[in-house]
Protein backbone atom coordinates (compact mmCIF):
# COMPACT_ATOMS: atom_id res chain seq x y z
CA UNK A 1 21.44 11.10 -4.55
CA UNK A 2 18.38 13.27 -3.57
CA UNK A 3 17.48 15.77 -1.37
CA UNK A 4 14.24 17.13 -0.05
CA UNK A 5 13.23 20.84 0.66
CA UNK A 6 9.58 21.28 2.40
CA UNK A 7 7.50 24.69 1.45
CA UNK A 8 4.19 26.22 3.03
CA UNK A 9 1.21 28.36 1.83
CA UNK A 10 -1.97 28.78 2.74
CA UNK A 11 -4.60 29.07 -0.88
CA UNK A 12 -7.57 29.32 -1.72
CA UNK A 13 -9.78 28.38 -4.93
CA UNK A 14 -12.63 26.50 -6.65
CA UNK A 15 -11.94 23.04 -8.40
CA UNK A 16 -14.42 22.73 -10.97
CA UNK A 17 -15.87 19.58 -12.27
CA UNK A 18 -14.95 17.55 -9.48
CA UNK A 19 -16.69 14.91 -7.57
CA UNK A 20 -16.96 17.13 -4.40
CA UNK A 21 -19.84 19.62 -4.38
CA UNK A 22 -18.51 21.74 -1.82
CA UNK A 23 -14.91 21.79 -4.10
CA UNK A 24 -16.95 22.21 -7.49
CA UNK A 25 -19.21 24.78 -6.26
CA UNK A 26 -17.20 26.77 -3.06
CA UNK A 27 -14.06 29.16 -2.88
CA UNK A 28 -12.51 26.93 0.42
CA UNK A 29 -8.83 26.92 1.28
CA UNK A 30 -5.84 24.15 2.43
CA UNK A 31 -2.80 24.64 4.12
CA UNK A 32 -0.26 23.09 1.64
CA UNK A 33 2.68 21.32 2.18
CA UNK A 34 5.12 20.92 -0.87
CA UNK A 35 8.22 18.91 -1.02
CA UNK A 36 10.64 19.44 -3.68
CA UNK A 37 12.76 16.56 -4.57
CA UNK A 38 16.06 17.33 -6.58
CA UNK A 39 18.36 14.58 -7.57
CA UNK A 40 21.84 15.01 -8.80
CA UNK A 41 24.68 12.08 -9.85
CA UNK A 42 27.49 14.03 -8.19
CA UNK A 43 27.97 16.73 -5.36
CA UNK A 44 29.17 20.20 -5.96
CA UNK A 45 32.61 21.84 -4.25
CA UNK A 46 30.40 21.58 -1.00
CA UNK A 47 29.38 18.09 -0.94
CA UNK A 48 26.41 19.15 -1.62
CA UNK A 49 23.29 18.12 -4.40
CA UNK A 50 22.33 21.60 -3.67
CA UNK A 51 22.41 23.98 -1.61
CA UNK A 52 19.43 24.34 0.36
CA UNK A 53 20.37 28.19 0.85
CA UNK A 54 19.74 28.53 -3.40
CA UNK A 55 16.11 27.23 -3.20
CA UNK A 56 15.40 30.32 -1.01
CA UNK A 57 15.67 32.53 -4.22
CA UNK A 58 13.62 32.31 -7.51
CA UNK A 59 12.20 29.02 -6.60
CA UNK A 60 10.77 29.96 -2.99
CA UNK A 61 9.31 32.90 -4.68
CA UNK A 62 7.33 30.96 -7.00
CA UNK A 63 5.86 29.13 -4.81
CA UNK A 64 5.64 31.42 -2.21
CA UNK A 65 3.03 33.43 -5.49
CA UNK A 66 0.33 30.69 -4.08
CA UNK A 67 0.11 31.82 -0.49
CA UNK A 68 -2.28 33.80 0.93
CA UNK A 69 -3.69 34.21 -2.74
CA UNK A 70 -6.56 32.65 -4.42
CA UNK A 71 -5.95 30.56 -7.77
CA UNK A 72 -8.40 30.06 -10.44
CA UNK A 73 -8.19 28.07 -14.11
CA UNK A 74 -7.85 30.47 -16.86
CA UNK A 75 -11.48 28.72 -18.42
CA UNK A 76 -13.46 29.34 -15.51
CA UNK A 77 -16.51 31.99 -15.40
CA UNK A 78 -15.23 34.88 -16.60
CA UNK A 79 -17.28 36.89 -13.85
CA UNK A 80 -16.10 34.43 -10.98
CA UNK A 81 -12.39 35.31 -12.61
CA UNK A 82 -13.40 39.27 -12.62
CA UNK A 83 -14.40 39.41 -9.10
CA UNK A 84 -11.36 37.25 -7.60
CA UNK A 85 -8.95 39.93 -9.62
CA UNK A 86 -11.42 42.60 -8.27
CA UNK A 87 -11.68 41.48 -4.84
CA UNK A 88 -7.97 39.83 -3.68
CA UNK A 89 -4.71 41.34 -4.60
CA UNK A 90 -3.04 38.58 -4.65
CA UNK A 91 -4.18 36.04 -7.33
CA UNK A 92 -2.75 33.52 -9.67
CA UNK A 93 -4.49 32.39 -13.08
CA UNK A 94 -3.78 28.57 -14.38
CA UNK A 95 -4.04 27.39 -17.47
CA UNK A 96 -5.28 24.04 -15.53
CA UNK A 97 -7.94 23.61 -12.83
CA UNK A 98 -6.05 24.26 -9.08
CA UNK A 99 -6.28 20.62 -7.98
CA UNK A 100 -3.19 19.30 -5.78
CA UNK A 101 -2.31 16.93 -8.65
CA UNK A 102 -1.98 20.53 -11.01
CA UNK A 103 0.21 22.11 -8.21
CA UNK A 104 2.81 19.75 -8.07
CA UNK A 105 2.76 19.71 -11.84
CA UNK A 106 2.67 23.39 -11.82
CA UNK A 107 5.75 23.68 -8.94
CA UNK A 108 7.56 20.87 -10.77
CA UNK A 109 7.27 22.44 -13.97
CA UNK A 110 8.35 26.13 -12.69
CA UNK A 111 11.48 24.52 -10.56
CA UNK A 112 12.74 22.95 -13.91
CA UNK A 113 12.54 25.80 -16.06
CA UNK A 114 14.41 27.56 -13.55
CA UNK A 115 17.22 25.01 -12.88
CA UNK A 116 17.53 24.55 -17.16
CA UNK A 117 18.04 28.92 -16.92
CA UNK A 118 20.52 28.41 -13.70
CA UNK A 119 24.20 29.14 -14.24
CA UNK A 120 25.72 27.55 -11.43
CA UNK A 121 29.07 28.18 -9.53
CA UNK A 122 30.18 25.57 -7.08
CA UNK A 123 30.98 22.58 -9.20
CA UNK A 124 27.06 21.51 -9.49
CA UNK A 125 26.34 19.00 -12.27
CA UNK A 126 23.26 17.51 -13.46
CA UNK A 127 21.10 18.40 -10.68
CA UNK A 128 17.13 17.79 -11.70
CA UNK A 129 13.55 17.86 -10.28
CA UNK A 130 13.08 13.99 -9.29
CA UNK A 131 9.60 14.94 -7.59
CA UNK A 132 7.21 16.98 -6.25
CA UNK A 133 4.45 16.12 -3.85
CA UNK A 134 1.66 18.76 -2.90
CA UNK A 135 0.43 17.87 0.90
CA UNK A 136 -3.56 19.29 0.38
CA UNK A 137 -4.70 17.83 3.91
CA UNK A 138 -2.80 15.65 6.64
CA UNK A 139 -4.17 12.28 4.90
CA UNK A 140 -4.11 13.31 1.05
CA UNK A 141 -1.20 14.21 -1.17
CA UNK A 142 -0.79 14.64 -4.67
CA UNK A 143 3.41 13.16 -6.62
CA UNK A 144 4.13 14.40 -9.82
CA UNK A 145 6.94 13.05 -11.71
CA UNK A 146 8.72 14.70 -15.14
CA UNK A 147 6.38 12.30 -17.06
CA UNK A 148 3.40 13.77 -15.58
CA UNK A 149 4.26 17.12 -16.21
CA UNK A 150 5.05 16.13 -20.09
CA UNK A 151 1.71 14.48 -20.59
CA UNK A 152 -0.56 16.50 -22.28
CA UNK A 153 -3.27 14.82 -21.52
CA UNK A 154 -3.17 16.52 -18.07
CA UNK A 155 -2.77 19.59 -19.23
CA UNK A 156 -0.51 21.58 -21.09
CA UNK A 157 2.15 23.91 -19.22
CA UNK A 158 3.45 26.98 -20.99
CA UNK A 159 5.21 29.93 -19.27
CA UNK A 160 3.04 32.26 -20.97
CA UNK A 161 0.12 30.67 -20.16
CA UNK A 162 0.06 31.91 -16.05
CA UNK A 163 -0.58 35.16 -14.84
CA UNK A 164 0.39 37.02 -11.60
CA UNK A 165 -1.06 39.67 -10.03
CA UNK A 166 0.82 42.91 -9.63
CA UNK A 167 0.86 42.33 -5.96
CA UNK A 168 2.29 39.16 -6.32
CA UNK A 169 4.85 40.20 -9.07
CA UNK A 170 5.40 42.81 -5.81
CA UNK A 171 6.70 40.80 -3.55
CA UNK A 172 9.09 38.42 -5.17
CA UNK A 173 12.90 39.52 -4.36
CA UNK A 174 12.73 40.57 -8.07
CA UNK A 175 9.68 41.98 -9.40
CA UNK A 176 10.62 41.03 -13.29
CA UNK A 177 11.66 36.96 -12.19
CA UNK A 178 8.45 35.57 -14.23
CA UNK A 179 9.01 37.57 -17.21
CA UNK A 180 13.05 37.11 -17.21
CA UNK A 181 11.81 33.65 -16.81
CA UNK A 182 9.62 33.61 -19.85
CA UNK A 183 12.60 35.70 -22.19
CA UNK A 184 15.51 32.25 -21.07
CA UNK A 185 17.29 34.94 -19.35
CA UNK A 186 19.94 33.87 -17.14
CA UNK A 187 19.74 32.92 -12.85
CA UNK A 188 23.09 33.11 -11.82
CA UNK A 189 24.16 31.30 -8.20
CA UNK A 190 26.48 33.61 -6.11
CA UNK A 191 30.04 32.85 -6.60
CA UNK A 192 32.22 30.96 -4.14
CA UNK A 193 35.97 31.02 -3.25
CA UNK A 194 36.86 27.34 -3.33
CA UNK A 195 39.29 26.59 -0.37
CA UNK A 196 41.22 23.12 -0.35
CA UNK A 197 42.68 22.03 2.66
CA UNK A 198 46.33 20.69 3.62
CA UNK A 199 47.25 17.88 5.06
CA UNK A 200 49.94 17.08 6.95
CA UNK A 201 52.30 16.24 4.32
CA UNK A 202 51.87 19.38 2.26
CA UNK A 203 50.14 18.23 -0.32
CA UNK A 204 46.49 19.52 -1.77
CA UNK A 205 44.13 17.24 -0.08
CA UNK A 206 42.89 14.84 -3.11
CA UNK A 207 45.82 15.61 -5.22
């Protein structure tokens, strides 16, 4: 079974060596749409894949790090990257060019890590990033898949290899997420009291 949970942010960036002068050539902006796609083979405690109210955490703050900032490829200019660092607070550096096809790869890849790193408490069991498709404009979308995030030849994703600024390291519900992110460190779920109803016989309901 899957389930889908829709994100917003508003961005801003160059993407070099496209087709596109004004995209190659001028800082412009979208207002994104992202859907995350989980799948899972069995429901937790709640009948649930997964809780909608857990993607508000970690994940929502990672991809909440795109809005209102402006993203730019860790190989660009170096004096283009100097004077978005100097001039916006809130910026994100890629180790791939910020294209909607990199952005799902990029969201997909981040929502993984963080599920492998998620100790979970309500019975949840093999739940997994089935897709992730980055809305750019209200006629063009970009679907990544866990193939496309494995394939070097788009472009390899390492942890290490993105960089927040301190503003946006700020504003996540935990200023140190990234880096516990980076060190495997733990994301524990809130615990739940499991309650099993009667019926009218006495008995545990699916005893």
């Amino acid at each position: 079974m899957r389930i889908r949970k829709l994100f917003k942010f508003e961005n801003a960036h160059i993407v070099r060596n496209c087709s596109s002068e004004r995209c190659k050539h001028s800082i412009h902006g979208h207002s994104y749409q992202i859907e995350l796609i989980l799948e899972a083979n069995r429901l937790d405690h709640g009948q649930m894949v997964y809780d909608f109210g857990l993607l508000k955490s970690s994940i929502k703050d990672l991809i909440d790090s795109f809005d209102h900032a402006i993203c730019f490829w860790n190989q660009d200019d170096p004096e283009y990257i100097a004077a978005c660092k100097k001039f916006s607070a809130r910026w994100i550096s890629l180790p791939v060019s910020p294209s909607a096809e990199q952005f799902s790869r990029v969201i997909f890849f981040w929502a993984r890590e963080i599920l492998k790193q998620t100790q979970m408490q309500n019975g949840e069991a093999d739940v997994k990033v089935y897709s992730v498709i980055a809305h750019e404009t209200a006629t063009g979308y970009a679907q990544c898949f866990s193939e496309d995030v494995d394939n070097a030849q788009m472009g390899k994703l390492n942890l290490e290899d993105f960089e927040f600024s301190p503003q946006v390291c700020a504003e996540w519900g935990d200023p140190e997420l990234y880096q516990k992110l980076i060190n495997g460190e733990r994301f524990i779920n809130p615990s739940v009291s499991i309650q099993v109803a009667v019926n009218k016989k006495g008995a545990l309901d699916g005893k």
